[in-house]
C-alpha atoms as a PDB file:
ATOM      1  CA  UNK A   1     -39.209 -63.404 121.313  1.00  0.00           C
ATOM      2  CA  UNK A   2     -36.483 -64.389 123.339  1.00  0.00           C
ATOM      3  CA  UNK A   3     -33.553 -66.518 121.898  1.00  0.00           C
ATOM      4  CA  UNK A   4     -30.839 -68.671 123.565  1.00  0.00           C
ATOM      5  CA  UNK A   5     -27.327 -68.042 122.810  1.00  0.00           C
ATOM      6  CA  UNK A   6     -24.586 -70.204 123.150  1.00  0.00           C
ATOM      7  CA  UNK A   7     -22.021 -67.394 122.923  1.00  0.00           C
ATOM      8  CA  UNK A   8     -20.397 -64.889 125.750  1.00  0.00           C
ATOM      9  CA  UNK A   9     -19.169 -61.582 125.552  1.00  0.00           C
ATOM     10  CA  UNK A  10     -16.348 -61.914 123.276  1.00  0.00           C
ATOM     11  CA  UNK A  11     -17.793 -64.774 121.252  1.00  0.00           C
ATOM     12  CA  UNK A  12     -20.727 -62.402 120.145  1.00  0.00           C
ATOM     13  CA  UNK A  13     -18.261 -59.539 119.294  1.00  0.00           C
ATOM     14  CA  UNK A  14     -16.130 -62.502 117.178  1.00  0.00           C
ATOM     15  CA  UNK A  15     -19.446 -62.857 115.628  1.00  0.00           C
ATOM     16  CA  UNK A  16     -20.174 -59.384 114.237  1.00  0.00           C
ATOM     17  CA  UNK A  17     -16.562 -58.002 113.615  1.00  0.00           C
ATOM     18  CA  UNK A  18     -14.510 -60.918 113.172  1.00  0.00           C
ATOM     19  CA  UNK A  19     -16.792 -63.260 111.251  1.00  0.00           C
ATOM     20  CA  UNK A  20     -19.299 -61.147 109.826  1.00  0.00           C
ATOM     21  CA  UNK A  21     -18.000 -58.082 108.854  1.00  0.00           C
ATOM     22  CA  UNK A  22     -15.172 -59.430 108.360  1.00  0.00           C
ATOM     23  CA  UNK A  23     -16.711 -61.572 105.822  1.00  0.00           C
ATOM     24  CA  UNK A  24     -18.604 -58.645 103.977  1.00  0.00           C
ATOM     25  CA  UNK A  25     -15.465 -56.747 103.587  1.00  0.00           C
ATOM     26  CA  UNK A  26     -14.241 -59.285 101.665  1.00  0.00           C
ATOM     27  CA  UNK A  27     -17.391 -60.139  99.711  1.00  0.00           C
ATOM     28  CA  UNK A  28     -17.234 -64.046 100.514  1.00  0.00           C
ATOM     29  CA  UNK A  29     -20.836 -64.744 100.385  1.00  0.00           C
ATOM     30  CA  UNK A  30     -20.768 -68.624 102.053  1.00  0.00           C
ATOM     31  CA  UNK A  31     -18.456 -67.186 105.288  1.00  0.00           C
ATOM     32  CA  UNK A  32     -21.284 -64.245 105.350  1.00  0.00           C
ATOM     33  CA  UNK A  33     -24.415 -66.228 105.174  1.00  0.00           C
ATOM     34  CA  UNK A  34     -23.030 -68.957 107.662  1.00  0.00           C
ATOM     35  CA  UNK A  35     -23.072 -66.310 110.263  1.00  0.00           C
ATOM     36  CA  UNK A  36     -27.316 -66.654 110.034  1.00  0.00           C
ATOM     37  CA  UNK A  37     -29.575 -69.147 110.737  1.00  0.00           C
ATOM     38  CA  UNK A  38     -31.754 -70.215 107.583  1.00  0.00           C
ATOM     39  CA  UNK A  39     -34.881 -68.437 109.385  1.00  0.00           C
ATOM     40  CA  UNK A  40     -33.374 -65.199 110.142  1.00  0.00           C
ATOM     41  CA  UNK A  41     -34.817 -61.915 109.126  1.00  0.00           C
ATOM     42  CA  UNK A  42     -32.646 -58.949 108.197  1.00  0.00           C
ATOM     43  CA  UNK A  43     -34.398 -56.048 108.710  1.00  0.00           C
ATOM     44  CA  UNK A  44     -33.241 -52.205 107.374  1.00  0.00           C
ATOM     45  CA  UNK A  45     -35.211 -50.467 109.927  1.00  0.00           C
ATOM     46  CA  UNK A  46     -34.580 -46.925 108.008  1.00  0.00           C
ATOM     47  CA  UNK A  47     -35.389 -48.330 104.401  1.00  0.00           C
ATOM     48  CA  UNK A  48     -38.440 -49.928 105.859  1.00  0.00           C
ATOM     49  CA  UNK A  49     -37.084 -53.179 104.371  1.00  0.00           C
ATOM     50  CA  UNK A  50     -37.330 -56.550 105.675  1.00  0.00           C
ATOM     51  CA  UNK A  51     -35.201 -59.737 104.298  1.00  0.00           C
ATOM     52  CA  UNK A  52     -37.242 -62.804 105.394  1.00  0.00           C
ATOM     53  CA  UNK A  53     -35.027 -66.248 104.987  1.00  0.00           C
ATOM     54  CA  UNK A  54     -31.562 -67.390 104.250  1.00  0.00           C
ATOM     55  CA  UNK A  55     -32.421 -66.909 100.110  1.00  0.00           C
ATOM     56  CA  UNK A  56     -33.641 -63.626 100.438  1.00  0.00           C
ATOM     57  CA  UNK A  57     -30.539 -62.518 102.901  1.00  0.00           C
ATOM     58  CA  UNK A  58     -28.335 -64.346 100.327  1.00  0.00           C
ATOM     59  CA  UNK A  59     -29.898 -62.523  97.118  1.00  0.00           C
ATOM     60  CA  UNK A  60     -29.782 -59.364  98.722  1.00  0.00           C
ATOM     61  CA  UNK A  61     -25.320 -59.908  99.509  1.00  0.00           C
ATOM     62  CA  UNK A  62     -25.314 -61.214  95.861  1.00  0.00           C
ATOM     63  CA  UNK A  63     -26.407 -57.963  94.720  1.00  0.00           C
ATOM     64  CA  UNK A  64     -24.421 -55.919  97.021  1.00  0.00           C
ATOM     65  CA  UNK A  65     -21.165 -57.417  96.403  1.00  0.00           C
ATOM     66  CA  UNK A  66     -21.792 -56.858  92.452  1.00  0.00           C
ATOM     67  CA  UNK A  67     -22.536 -52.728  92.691  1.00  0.00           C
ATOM     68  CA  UNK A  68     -19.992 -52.396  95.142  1.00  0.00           C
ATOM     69  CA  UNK A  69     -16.394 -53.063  93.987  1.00  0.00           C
ATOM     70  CA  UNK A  70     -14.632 -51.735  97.948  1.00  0.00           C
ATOM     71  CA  UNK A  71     -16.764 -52.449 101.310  1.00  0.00           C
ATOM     72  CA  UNK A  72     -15.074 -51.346 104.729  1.00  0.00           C
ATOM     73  CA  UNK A  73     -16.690 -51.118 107.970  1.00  0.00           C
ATOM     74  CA  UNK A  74     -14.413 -49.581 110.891  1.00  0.00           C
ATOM     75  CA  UNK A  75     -14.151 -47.654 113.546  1.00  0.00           C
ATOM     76  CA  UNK A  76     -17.243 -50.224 115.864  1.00  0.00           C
ATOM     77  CA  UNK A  77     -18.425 -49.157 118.929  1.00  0.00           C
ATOM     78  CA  UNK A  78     -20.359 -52.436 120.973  1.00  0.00           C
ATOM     79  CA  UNK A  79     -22.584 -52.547 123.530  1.00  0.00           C
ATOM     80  CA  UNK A  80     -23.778 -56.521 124.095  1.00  0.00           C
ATOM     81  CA  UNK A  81     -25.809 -57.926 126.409  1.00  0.00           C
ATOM     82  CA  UNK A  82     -24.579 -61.566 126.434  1.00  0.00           C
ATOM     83  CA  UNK A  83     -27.143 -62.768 129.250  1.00  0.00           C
ATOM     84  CA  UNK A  84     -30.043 -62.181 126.342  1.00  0.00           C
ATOM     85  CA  UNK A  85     -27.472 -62.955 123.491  1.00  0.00           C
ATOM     86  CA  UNK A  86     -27.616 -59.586 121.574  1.00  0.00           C
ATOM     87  CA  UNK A  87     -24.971 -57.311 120.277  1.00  0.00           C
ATOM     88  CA  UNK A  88     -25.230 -53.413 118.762  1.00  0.00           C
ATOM     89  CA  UNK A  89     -22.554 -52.184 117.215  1.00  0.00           C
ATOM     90  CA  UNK A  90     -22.094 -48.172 115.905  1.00  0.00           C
ATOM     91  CA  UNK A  91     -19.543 -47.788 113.024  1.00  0.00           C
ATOM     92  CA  UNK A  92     -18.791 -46.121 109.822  1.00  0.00           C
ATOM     93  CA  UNK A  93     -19.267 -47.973 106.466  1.00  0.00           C
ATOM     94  CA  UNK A  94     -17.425 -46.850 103.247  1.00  0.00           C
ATOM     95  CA  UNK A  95     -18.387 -48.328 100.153  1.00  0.00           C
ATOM     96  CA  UNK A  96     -16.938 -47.493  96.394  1.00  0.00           C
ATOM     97  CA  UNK A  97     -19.462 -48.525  93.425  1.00  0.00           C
ATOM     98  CA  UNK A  98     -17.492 -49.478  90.088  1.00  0.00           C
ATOM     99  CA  UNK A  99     -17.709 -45.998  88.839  1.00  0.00           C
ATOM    100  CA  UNK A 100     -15.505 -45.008  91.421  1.00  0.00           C
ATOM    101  CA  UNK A 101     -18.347 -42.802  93.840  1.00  0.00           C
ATOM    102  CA  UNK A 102     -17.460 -43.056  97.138  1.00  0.00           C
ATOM    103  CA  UNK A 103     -20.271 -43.652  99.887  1.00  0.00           C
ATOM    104  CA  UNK A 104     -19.758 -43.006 103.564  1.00  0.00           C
ATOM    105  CA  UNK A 105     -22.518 -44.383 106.228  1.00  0.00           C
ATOM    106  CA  UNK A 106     -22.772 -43.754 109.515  1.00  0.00           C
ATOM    107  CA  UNK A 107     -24.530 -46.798 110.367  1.00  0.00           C
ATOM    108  CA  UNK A 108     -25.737 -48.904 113.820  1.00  0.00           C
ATOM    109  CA  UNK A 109     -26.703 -52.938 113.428  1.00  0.00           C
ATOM    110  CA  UNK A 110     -28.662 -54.859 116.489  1.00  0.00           C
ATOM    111  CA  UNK A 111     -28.403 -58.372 116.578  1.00  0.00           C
ATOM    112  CA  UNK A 112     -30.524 -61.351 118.369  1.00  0.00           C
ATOM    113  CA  UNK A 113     -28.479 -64.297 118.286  1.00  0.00           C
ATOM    114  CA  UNK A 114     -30.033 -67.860 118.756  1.00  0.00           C
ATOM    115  CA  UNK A 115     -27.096 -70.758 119.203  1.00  0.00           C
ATOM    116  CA  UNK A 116     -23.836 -69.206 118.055  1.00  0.00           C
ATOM    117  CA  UNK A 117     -25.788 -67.360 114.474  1.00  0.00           C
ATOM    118  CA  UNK A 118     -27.943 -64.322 114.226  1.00  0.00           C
ATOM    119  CA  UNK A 119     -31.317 -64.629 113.966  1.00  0.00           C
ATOM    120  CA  UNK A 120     -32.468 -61.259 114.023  1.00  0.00           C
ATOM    121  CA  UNK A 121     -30.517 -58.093 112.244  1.00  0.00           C
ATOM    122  CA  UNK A 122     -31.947 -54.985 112.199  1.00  0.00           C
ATOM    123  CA  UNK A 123     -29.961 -52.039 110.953  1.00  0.00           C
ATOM    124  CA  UNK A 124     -30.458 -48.172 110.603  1.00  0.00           C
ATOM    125  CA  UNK A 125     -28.382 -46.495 107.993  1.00  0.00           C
ATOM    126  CA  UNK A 126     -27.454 -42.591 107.809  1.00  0.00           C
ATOM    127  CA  UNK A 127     -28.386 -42.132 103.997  1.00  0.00           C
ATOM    128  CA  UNK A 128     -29.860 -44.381 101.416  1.00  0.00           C
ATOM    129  CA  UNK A 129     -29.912 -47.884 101.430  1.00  0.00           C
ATOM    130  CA  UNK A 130     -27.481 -50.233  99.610  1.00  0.00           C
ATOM    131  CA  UNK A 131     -28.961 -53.696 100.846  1.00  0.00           C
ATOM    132  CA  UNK A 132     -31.398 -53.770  98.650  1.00  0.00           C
END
């Protein structure tokens, strides 16, 4: 399915690093879950996991932000098509659970926006899955 999107080039960028990640770095749920609509899925394509819904996006945050106490994602690489309204964006995740372990992804998201939020998030991850 096709979405529109209200956004250009550098306001679906804004959207993924600046608001988004952004966001997740700094574990503020409401900032985070504004950036999708309440019907969005949030897929992990390598986990075979699907997100359906706003609550089930925001349960699965809540969760992350408690068994990780340090979330960083740097080092993006985008490629967006902002005719279609869809961002991917390559980059390296480093997370740090409360016991101090150290996790480093090399991860890729794909995004569908509809409007100026993402409706659509599918993500493939380079070792296990934290969004559980």
């Amino acid at each position: 399915m096709q979405y529109q999107s209200r956004l250009d080039r550098d306001g679906l960028v804004d959207l993924a690093l600046r608001r988004y990640f952004a966001s997740v770095d700094r574990k503020d749920l409401e900032a985070t879950l504004a950036c999708f609509h309440d019907s969005a899925n949030f897929t992990v394509q390598t986990a075979f996991t699907v997100h359906a819904g706003k609550d089930a996006i925001r349960r699965m945050f809540v969760d992350f932000f408690r068994n990780y106490d340090v979330i960083v994602h740097r080092d993006f690489t985008c490629t967006v098509d902002d005719k279609n309204g869809r961002i991917a964006a390559s980059f390296i995740a480093d997370l740090e659970d409360p016991q101090g372990h150290g996790i480093r992804l090399h991860n890729t998201n794909f995004w569908r926006v509809r409007d100026d939020r993402f409706q659509e998030v599918y993500v493939y991850m380079s070792g296990a899955n934290p969004l559980l």
